[in-house]
C-alpha atoms as a PDB file:
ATOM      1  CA  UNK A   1      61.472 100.543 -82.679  1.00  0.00           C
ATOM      2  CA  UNK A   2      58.966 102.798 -80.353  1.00  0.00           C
ATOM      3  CA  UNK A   3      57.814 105.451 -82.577  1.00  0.00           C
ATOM      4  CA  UNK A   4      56.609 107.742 -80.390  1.00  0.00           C
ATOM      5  CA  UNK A   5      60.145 108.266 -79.022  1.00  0.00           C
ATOM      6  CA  UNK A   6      61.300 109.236 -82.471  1.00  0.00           C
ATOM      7  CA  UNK A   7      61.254 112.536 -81.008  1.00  0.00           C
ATOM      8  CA  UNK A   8      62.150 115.951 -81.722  1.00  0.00           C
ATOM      9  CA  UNK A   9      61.704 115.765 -85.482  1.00  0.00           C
ATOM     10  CA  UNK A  10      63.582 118.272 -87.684  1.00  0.00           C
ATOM     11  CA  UNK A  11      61.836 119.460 -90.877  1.00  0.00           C
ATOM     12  CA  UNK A  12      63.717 121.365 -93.457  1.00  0.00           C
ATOM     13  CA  UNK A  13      62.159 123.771 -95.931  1.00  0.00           C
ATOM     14  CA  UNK A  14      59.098 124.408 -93.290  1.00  0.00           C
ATOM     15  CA  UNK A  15      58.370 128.557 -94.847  1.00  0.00           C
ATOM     16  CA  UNK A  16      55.729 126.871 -97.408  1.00  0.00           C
ATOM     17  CA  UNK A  17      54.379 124.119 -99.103  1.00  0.00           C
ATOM     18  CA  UNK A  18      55.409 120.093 -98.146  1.00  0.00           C
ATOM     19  CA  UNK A  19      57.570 121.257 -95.028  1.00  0.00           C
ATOM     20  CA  UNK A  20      54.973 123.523 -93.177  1.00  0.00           C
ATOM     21  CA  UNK A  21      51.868 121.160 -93.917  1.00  0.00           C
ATOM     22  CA  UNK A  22      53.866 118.389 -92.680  1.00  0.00           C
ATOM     23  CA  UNK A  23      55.376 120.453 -89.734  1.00  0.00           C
ATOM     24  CA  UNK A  24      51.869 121.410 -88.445  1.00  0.00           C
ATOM     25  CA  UNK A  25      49.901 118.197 -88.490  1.00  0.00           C
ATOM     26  CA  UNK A  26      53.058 116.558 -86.788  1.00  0.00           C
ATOM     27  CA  UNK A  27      52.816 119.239 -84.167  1.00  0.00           C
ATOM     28  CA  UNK A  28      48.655 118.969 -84.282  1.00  0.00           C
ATOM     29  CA  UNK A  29      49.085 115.264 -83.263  1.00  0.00           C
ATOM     30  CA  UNK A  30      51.450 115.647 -80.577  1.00  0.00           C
ATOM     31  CA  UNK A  31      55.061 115.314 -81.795  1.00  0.00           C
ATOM     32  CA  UNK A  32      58.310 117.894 -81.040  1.00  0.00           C
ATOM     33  CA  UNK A  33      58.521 119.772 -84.452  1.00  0.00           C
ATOM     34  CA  UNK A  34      61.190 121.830 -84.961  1.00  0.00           C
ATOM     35  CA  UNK A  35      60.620 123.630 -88.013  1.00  0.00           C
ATOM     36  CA  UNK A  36      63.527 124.957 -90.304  1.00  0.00           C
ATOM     37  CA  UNK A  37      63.455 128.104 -92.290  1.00  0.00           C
ATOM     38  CA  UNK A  38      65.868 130.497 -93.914  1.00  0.00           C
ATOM     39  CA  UNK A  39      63.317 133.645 -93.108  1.00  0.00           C
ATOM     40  CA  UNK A  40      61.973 134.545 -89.566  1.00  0.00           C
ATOM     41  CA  UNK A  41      59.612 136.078 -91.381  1.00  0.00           C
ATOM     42  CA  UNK A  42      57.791 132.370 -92.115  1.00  0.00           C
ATOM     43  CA  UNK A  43      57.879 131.869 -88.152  1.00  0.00           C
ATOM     44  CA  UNK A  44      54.763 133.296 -87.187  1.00  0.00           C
ATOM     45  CA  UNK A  45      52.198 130.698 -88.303  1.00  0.00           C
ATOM     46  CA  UNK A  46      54.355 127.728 -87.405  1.00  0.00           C
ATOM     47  CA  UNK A  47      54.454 129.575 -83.321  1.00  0.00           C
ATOM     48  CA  UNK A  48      50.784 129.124 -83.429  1.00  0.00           C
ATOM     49  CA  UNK A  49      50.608 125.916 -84.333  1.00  0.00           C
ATOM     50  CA  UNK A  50      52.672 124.197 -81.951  1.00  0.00           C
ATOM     51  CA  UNK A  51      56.273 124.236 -83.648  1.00  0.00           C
ATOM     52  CA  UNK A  52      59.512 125.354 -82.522  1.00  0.00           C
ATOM     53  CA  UNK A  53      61.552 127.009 -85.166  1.00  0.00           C
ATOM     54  CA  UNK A  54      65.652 126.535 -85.952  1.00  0.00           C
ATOM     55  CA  UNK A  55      67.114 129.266 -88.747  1.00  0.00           C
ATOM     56  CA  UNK A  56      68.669 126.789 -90.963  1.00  0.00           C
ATOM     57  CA  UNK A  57      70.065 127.533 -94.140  1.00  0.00           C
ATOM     58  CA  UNK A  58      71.395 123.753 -96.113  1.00  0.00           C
ATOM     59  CA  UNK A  59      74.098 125.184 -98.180  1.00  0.00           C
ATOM     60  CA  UNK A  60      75.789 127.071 -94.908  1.00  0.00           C
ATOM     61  CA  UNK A  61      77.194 124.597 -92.667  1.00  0.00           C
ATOM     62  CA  UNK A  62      77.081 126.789 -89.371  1.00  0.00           C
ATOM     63  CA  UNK A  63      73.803 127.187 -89.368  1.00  0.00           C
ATOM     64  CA  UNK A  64      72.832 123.778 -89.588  1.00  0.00           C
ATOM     65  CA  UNK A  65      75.239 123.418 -86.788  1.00  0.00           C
ATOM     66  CA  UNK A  66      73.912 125.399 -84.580  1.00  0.00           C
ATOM     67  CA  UNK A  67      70.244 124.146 -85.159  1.00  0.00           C
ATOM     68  CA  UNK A  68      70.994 120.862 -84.084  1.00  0.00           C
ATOM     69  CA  UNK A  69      72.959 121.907 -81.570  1.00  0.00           C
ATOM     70  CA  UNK A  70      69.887 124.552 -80.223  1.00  0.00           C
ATOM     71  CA  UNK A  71      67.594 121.225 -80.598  1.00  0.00           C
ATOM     72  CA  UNK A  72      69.873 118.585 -78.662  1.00  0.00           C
ATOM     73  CA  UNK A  73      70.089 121.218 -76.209  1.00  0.00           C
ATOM     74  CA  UNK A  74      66.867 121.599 -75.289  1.00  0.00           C
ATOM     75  CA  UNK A  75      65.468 117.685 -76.078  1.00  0.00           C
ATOM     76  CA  UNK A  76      68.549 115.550 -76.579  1.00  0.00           C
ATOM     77  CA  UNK A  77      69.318 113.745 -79.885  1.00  0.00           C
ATOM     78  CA  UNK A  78      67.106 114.420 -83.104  1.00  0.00           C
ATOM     79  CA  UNK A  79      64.816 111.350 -83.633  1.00  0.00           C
ATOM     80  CA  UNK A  80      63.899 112.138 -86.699  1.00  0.00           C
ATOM     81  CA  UNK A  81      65.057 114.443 -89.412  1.00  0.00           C
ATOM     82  CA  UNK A  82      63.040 115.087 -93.037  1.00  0.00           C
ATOM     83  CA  UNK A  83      64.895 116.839 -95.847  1.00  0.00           C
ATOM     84  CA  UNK A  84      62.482 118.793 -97.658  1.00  0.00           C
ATOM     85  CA  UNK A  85      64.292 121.853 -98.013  1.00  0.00           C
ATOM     86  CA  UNK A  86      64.512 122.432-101.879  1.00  0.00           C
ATOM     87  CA  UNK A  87      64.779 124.753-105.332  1.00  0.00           C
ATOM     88  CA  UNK A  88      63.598 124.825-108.809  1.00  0.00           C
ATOM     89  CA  UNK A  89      65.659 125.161-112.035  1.00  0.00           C
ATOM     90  CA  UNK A  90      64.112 124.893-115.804  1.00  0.00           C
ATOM     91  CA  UNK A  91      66.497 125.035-118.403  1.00  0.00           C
ATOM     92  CA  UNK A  92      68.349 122.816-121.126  1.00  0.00           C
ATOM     93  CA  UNK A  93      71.046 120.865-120.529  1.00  0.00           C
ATOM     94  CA  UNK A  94      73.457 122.403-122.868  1.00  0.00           C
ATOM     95  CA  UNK A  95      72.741 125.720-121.620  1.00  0.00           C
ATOM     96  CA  UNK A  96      73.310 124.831-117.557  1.00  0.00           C
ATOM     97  CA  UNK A  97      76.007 126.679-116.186  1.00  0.00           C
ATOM     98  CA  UNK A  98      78.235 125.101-113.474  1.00  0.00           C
ATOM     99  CA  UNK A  99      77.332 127.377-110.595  1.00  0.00           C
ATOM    100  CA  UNK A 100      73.465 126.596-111.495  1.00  0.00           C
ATOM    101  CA  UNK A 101      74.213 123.005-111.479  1.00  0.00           C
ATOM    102  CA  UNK A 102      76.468 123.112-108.641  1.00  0.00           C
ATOM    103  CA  UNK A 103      73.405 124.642-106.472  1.00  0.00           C
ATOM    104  CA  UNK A 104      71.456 122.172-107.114  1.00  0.00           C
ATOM    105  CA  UNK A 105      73.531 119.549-105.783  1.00  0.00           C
ATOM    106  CA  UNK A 106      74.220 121.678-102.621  1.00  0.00           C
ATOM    107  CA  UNK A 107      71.008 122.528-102.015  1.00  0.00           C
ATOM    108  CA  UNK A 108      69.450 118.833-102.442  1.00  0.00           C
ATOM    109  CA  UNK A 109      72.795 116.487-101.993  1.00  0.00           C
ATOM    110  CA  UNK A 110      75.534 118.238 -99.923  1.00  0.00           C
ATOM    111  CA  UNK A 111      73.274 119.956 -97.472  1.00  0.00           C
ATOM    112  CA  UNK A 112      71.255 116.981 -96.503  1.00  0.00           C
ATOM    113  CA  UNK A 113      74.412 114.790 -96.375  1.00  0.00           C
ATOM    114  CA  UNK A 114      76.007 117.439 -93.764  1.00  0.00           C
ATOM    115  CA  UNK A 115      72.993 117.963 -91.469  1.00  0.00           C
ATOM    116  CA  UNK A 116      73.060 113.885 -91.512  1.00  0.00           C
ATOM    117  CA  UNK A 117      76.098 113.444 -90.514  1.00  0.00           C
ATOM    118  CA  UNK A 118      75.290 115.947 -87.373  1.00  0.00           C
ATOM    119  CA  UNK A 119      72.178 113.985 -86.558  1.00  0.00           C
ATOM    120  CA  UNK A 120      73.583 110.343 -86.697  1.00  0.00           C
ATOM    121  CA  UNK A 121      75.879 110.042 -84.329  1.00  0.00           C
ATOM    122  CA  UNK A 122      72.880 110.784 -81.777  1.00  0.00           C
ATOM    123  CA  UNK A 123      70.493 108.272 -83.472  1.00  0.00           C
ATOM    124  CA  UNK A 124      72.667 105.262 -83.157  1.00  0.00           C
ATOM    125  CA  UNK A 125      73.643 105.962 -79.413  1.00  0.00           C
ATOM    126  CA  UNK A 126      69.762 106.399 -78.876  1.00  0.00           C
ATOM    127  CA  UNK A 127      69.453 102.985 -81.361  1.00  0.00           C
ATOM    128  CA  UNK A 128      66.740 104.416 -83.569  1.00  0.00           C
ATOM    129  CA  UNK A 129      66.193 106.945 -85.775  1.00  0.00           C
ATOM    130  CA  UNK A 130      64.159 107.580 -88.589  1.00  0.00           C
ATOM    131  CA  UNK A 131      65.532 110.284 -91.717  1.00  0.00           C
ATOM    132  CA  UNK A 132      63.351 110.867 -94.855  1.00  0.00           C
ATOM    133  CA  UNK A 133      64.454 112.625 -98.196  1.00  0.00           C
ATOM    134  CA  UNK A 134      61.783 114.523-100.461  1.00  0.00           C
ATOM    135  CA  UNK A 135      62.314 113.339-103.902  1.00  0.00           C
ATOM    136  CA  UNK A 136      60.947 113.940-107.113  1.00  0.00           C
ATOM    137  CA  UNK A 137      59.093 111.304-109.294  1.00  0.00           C
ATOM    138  CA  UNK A 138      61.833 113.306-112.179  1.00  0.00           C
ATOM    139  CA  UNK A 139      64.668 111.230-110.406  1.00  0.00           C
ATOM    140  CA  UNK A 140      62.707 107.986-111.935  1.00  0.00           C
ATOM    141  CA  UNK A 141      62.389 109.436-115.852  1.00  0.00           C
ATOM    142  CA  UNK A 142      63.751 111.805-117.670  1.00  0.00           C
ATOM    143  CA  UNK A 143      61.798 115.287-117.781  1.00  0.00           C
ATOM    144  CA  UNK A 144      62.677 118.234-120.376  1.00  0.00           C
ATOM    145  CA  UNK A 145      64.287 121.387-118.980  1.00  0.00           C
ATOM    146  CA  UNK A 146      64.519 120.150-115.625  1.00  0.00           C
ATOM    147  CA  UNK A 147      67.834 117.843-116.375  1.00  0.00           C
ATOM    148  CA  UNK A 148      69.556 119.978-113.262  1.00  0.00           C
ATOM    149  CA  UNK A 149      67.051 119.544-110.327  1.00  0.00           C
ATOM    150  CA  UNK A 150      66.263 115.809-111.596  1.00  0.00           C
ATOM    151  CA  UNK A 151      69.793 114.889-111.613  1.00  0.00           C
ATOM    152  CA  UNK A 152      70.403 116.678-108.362  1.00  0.00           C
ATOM    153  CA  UNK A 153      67.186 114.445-106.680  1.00  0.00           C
ATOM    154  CA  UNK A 154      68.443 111.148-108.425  1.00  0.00           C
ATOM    155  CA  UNK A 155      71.665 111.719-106.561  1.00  0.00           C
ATOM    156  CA  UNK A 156      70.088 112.478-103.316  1.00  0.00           C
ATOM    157  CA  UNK A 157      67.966 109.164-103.466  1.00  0.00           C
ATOM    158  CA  UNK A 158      70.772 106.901-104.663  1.00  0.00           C
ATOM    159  CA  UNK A 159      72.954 108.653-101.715  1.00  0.00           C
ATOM    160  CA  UNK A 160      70.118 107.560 -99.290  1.00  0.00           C
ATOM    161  CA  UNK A 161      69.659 104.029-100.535  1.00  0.00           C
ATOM    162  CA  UNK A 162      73.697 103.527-100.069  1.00  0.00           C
ATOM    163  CA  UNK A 163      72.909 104.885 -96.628  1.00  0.00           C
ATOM    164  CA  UNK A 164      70.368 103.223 -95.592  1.00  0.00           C
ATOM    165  CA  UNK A 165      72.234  99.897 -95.854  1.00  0.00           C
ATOM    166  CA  UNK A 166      74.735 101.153 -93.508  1.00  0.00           C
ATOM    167  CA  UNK A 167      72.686 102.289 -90.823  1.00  0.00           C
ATOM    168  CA  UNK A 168      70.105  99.957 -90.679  1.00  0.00           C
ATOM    169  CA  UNK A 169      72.330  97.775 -88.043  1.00  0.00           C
ATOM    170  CA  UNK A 170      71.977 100.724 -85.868  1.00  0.00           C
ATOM    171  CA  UNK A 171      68.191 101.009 -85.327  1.00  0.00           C
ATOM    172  CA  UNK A 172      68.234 103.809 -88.171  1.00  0.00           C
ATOM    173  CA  UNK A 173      65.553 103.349 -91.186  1.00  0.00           C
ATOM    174  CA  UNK A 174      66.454 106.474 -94.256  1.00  0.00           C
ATOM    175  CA  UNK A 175      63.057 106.427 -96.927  1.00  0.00           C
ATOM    176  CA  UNK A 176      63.152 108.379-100.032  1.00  0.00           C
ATOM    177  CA  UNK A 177      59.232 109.930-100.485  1.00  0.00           C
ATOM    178  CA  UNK A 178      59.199 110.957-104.350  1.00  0.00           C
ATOM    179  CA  UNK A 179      56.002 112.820-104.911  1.00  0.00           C
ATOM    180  CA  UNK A 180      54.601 114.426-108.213  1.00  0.00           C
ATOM    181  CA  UNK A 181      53.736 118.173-108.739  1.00  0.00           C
ATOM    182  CA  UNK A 182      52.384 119.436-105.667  1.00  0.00           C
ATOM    183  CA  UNK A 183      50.344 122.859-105.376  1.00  0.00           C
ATOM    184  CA  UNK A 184      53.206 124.327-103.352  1.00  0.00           C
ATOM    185  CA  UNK A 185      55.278 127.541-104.045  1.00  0.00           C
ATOM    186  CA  UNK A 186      57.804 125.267-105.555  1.00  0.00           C
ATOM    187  CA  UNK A 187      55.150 125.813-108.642  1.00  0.00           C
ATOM    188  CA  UNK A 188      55.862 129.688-108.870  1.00  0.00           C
ATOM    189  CA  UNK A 189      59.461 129.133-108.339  1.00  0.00           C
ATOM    190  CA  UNK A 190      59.713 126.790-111.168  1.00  0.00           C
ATOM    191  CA  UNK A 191      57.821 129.354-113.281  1.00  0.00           C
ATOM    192  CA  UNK A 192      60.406 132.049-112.175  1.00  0.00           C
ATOM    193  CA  UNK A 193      63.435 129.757-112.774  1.00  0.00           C
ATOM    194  CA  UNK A 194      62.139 129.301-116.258  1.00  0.00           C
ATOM    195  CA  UNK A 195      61.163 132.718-117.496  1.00  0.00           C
ATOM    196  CA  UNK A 196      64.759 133.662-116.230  1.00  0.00           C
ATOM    197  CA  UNK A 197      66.328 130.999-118.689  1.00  0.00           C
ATOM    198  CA  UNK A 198      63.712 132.386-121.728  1.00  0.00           C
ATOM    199  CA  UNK A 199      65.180 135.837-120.600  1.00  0.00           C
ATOM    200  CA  UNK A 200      68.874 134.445-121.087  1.00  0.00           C
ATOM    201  CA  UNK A 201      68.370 132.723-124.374  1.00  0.00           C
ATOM    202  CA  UNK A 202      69.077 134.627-127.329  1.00  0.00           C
ATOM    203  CA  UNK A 203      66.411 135.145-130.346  1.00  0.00           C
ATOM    204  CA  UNK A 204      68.665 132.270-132.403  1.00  0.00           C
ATOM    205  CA  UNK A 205      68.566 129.721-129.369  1.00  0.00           C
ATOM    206  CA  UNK A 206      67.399 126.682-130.673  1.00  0.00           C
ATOM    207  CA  UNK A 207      66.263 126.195-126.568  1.00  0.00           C
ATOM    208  CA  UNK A 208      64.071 129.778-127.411  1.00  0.00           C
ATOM    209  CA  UNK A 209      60.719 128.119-128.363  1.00  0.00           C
ATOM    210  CA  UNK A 210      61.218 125.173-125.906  1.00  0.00           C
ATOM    211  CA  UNK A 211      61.526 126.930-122.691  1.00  0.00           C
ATOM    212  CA  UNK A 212      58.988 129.558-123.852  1.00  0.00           C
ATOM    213  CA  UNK A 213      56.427 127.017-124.222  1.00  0.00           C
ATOM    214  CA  UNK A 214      57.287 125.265-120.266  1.00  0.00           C
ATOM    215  CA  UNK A 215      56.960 128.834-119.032  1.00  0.00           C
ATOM    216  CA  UNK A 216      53.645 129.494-120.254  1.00  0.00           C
ATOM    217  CA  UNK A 217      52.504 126.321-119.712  1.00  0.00           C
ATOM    218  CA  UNK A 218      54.010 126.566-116.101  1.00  0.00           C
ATOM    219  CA  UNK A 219      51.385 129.823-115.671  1.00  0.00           C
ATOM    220  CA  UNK A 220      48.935 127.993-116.966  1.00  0.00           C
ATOM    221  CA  UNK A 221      48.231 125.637-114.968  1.00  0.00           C
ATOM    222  CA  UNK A 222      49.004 128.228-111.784  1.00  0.00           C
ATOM    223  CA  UNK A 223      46.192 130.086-113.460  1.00  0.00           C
ATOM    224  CA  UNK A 224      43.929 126.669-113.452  1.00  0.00           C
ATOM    225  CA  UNK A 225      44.582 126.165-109.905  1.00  0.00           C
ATOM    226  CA  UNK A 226      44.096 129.279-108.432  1.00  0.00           C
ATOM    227  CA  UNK A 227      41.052 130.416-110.575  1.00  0.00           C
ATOM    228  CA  UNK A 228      37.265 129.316-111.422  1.00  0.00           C
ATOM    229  CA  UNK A 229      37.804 131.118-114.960  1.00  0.00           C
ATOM    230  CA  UNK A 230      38.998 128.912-117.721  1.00  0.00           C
ATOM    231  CA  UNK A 231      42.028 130.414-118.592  1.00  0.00           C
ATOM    232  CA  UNK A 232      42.577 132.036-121.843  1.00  0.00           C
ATOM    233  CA  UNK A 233      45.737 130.419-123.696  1.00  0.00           C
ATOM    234  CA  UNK A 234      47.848 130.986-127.146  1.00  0.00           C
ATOM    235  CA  UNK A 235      49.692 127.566-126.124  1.00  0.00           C
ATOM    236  CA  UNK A 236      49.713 125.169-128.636  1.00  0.00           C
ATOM    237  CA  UNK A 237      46.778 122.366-128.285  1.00  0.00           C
ATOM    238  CA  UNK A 238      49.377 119.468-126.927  1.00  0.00           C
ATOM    239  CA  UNK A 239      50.775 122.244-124.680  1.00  0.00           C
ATOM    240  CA  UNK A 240      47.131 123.236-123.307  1.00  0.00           C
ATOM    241  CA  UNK A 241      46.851 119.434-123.155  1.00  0.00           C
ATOM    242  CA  UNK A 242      49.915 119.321-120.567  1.00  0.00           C
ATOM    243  CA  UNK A 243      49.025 122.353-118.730  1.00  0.00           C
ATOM    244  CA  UNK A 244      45.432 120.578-118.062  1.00  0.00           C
ATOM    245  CA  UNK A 245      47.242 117.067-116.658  1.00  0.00           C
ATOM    246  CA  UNK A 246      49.729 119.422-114.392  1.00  0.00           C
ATOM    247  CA  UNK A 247      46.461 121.502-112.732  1.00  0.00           C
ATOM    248  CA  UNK A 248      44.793 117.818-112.690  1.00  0.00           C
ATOM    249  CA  UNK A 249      47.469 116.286-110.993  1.00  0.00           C
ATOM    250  CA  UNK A 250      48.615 118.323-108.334  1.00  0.00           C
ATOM    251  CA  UNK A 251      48.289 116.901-105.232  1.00  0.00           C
ATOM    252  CA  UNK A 252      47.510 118.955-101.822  1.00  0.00           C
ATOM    253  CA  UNK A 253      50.838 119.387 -99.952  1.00  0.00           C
ATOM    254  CA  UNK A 254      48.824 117.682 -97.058  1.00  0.00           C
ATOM    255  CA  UNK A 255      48.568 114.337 -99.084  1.00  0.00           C
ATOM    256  CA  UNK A 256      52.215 113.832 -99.267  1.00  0.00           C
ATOM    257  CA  UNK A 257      52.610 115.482 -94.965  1.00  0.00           C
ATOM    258  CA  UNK A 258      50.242 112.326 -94.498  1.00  0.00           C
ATOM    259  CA  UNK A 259      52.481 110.217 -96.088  1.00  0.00           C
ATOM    260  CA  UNK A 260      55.770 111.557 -94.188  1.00  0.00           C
ATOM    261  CA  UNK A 261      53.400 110.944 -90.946  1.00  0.00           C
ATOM    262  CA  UNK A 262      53.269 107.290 -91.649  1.00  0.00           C
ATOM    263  CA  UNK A 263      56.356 106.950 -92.645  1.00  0.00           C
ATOM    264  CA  UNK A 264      57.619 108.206 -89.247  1.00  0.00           C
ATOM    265  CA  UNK A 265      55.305 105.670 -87.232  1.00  0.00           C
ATOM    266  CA  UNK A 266      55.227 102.534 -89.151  1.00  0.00           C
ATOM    267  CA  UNK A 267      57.097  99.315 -88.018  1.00  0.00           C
ATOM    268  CA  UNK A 268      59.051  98.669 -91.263  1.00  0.00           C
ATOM    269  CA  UNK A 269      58.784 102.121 -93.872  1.00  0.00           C
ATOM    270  CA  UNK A 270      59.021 101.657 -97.440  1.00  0.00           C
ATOM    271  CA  UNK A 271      62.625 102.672 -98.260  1.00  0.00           C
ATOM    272  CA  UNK A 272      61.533 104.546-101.560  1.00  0.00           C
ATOM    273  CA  UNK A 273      57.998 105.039-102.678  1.00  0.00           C
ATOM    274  CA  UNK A 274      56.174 106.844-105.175  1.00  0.00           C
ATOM    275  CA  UNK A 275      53.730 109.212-103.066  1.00  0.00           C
ATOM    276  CA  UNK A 276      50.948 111.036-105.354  1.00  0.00           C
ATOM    277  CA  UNK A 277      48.749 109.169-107.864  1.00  0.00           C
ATOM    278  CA  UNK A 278      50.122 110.716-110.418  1.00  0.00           C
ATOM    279  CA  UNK A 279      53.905 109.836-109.739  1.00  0.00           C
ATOM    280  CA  UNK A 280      52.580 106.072-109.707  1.00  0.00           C
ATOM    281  CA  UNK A 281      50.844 106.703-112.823  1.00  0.00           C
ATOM    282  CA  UNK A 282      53.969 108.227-114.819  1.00  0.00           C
ATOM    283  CA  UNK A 283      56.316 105.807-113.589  1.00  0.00           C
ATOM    284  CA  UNK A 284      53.913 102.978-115.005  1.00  0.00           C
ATOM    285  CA  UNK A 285      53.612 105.006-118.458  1.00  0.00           C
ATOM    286  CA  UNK A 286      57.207 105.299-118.219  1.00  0.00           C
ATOM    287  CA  UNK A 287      57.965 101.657-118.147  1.00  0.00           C
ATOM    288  CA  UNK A 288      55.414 100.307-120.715  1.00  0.00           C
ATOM    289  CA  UNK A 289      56.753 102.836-123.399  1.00  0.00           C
ATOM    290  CA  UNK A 290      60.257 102.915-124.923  1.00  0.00           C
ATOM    291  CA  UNK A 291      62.679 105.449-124.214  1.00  0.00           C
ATOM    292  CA  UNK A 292      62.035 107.201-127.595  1.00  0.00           C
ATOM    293  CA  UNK A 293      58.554 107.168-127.491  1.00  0.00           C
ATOM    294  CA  UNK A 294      58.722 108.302-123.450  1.00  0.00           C
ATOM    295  CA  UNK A 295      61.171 111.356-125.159  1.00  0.00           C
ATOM    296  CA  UNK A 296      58.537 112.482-127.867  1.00  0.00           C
ATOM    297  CA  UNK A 297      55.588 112.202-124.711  1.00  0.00           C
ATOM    298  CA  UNK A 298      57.117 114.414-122.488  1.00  0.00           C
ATOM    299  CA  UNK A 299      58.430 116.549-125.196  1.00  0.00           C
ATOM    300  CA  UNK A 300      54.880 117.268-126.410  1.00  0.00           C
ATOM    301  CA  UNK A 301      53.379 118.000-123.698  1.00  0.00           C
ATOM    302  CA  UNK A 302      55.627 120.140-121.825  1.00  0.00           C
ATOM    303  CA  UNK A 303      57.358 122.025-124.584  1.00  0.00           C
ATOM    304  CA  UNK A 304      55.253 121.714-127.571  1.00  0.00           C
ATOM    305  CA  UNK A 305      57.021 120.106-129.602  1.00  0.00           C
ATOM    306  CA  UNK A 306      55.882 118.048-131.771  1.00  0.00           C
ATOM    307  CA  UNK A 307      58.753 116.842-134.006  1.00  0.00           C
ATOM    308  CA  UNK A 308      62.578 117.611-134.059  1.00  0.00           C
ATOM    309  CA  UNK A 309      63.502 120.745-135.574  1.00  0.00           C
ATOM    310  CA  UNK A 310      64.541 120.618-139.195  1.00  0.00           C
ATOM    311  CA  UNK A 311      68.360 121.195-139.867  1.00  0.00           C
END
């Protein structure tokens, strides 16, 4: 496989974060990036740095129809396609309501599997192709509160491991990138997503306390990243404690764009791979520990809890 005619690339989710930084150093080193957002709004600094920009919504199909279209159009088949496009939800499992959970599979499953489809039929009569799904280190180990968007990513990378055995004989390589927290937007929108479920939980939720505590120490560590001043916290010292590893461990969106970067140009790409040091790390702490004691880390550290609520 050529690399360098694993051209135009399509980048979903390009308004912030993961998607732009990886849409403008593509573009800064030469490749055809066309750049996906919901709001034209987001346009202006991907212009002027060398991308071309496709409205693209993944849960409506005709717009992702008529952004491939627009792209073959103007450069022939899409050599490359990277779903990044994504969305936050914090709450408990028992609490998840069907159209929430439902999202979350369009958003990261259904989408990605229809603008796919559109893009495949054009890689294997090129012979190559190259597609890459954002993951989540969450789709490896279970995480509190975020049962819906962890489920939704472990589906999306066990979708792209079944496909990747298909359409290898074709030239076509799919890689599942599952980074750690990143200091993206995706940070304020999982702060949102879970003061909206501490707003919907009654004052007798047993939830109540728990998704409190992962709001506050969501802000936290926003506070940490985008301030010199030591924040001033009421969060519980094992909650401080996972608000400081969060700040510590968010990687630069750039990090993981580097990583997408290689993955488009090397010979043979990893087909799923743990991206920031901190994924790497959890995933080894995951598998030394049992499940229980994994459960009662996690726990403490992202909702404060410290033991299991007396009957």
């Amino acid at each position: 496989m050529n690399p360098t005619r694993l051209q135009p690339v399509l980048i979903t989710g390009c308004s912030s974060g993961i998607g732009k930084a990886c849409a403008l150093r593509l573009a800064r080193h030469g490749w055809i990036v066309y750049a996906a957002v919901r709001d034209p709004t987001h346009t202006p600094d991907l212009h002027a740095g060398g991308c071309r920009t496709v409205l693209l919504d993944v849960t409506d199909e005709t717009s992702m129809s008529e952004a491939v279209n627009v792209i073959e159009a103007e450069h022939g088949p899409v050599g490359a396609v990277v779903h990044n496009a994504g969305t936050s939800l914090v709450g408990p499992v028992e609490s998840l309501t069907r159209d929430a959970l439902r999202n979350q599979f369009e958003v990261h499953v259904a989408g990605p599997l229809y603008l796919t489809q559109l893009v495949l039929p054009g890689m294997r009569a090129a012979g190559q192709g190259r597609i890459i799904v954002i993951g989540s280190m969450g789709a490896r180990f279970s995480v509190p509160l975020l049962g819906g968007y962890t489920a939704a990513k472990a589906a999306a990378a066990v979708l792209a491991e079944v496909l990747r055995t298909e359409v290898q004989p074709f030239g076509v390589d799919v890689s599942v990138l599952e980074p750690g927290f990143v200091r993206t937007a995706f940070l304020a929108g999982a702060t949102h997503s879970a003061a909206t479920a501490e707003h919907q939980t009654e004052s007798d939720d047993p939830y109540r306390d728990a998704v409190r505590t992962y709001r506050a120490i969501l802000q936290d560590t926003d506070r940490r990243l985008n301030t010199t001043l030591k924040p001033k916290s009421a969060l519980p010292t094992t909650a401080r404690l996972g608000a400081a590893l969060l700040a510590l461990a968010c990687a630069d969106p750039e990090h993981v764009a580097a990583r997408i970067e290689r993955t488009l140009t090397t010979k043979r790409p990893a087909p799923r791979r743990l991206v920031t040091g901190h994924a790497r790390l959890a995933a080894i702490t995951a598998q030394a520990l049992t499940a229980r004691q994994w459960d009662t880390l996690t726990r403490t550290l992202l909702t404060g809890a410290t033991h299991l609520p007396r009957r």
